[in-house]
Protein backbone atom coordinates (compact mmCIF):
# COMPACT_ATOMS: atom_id res chain seq x y z
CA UNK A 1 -51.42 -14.15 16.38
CA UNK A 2 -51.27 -15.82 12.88
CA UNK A 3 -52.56 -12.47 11.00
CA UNK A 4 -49.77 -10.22 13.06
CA UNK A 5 -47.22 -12.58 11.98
CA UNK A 6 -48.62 -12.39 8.43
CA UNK A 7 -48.76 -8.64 8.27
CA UNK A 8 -44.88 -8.14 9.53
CA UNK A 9 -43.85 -10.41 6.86
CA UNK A 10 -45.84 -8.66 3.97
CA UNK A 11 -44.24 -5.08 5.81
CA UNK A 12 -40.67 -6.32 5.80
CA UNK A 13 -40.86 -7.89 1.91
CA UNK A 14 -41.68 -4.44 0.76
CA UNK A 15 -39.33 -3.10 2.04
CA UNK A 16 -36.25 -6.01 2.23
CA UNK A 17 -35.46 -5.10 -1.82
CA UNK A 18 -34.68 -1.46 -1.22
CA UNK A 19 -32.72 -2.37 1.80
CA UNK A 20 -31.20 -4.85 -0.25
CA UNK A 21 -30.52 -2.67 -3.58
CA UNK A 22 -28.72 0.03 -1.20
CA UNK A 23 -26.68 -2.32 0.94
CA UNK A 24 -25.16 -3.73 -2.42
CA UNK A 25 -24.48 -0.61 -3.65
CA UNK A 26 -23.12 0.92 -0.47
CA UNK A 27 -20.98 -2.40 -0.57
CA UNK A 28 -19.31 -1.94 -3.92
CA UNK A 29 -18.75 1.89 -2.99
CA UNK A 30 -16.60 0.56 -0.31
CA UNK A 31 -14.63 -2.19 -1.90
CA UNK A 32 -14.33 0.54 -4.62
CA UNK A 33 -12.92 3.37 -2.19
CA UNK A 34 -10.33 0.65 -0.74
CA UNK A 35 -9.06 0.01 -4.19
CA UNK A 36 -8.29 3.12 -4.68
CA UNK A 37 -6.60 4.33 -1.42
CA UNK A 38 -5.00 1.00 -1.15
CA UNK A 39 -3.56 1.62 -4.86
CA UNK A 40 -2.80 5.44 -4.10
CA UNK A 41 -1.11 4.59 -0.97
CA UNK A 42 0.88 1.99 -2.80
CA UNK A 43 1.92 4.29 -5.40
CA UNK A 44 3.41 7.41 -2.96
CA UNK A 45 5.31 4.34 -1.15
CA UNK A 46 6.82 3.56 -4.40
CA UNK A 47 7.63 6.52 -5.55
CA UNK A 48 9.14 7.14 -2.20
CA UNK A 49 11.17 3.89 -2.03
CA UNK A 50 12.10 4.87 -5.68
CA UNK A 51 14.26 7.81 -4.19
CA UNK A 52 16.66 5.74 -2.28
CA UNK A 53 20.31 6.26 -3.79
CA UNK A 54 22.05 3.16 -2.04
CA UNK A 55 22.00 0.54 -5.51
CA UNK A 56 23.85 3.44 -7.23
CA UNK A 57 26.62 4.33 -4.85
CA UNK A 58 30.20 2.67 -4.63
CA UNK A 59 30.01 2.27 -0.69
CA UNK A 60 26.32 -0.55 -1.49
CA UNK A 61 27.63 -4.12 -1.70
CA UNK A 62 24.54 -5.46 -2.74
CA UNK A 63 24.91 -8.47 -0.36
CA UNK A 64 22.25 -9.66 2.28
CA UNK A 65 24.97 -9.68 5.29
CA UNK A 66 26.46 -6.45 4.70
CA UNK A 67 24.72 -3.64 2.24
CA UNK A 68 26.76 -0.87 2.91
CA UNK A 69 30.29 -0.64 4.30
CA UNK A 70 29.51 3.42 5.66
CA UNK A 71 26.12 2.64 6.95
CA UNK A 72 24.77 -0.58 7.01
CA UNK A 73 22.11 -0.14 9.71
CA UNK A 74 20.01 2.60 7.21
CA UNK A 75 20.75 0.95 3.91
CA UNK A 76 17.89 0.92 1.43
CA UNK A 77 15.65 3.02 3.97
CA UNK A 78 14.07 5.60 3.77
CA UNK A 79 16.52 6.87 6.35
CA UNK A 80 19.42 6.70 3.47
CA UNK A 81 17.79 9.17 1.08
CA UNK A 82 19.82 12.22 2.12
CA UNK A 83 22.45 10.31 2.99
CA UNK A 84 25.59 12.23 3.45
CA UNK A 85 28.07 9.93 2.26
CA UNK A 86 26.75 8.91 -0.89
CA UNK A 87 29.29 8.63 -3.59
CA UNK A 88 27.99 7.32 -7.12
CA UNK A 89 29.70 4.58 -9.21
CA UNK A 90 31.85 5.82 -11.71
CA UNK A 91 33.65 2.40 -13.11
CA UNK A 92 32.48 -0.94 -11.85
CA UNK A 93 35.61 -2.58 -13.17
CA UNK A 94 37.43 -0.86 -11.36
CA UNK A 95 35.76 -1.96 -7.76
């Protein structure tokens, strides 16, 4: 029983550092590839977020109980980017 014992483990050791040497890499390659979507998907959400008009229109308050006096319930979504009333600022002075 001793010498079967001693035969797996000699079997497996020759074999445990390839295992080993791809399971790291095939670990990295994954952290890797979620990096990189996690980074791409972050950058399409910005650019998206970057196309809302509210901060430059005269109807945006910028105040946290009431954003927009036309449509408060869709300001700074992504629901306000083609929003139909959008007016821009022309003088802040005289608001």
């Amino acid at each position: 029983m001793l010498q079967i014992i001693n035969f797996l483990f000699l079997a497996i050791s020759k074999l445990l550092v390839p295992i080993c040497f791809v399971s790291a890499w095939v670990l990295i390659t994954m952290v890797v590839w979620s990096l990189w979507t996690a980074t791409r998907d972050g950058v399409k959400t910005a650019q998206k977020m970057h196309q809302i008009p509210c901060a430059g229109c005269q109807y945006f308050t910028d105040d946290h109980r009431l954003k927009c006096t036309v449509h408060p319930s869709i300001a700074n979504t992504e629901e306000a980017i083609n929003c139909m009333d959008y007016q821009p600022q022309t003088n802040s002075m005289l608001y």
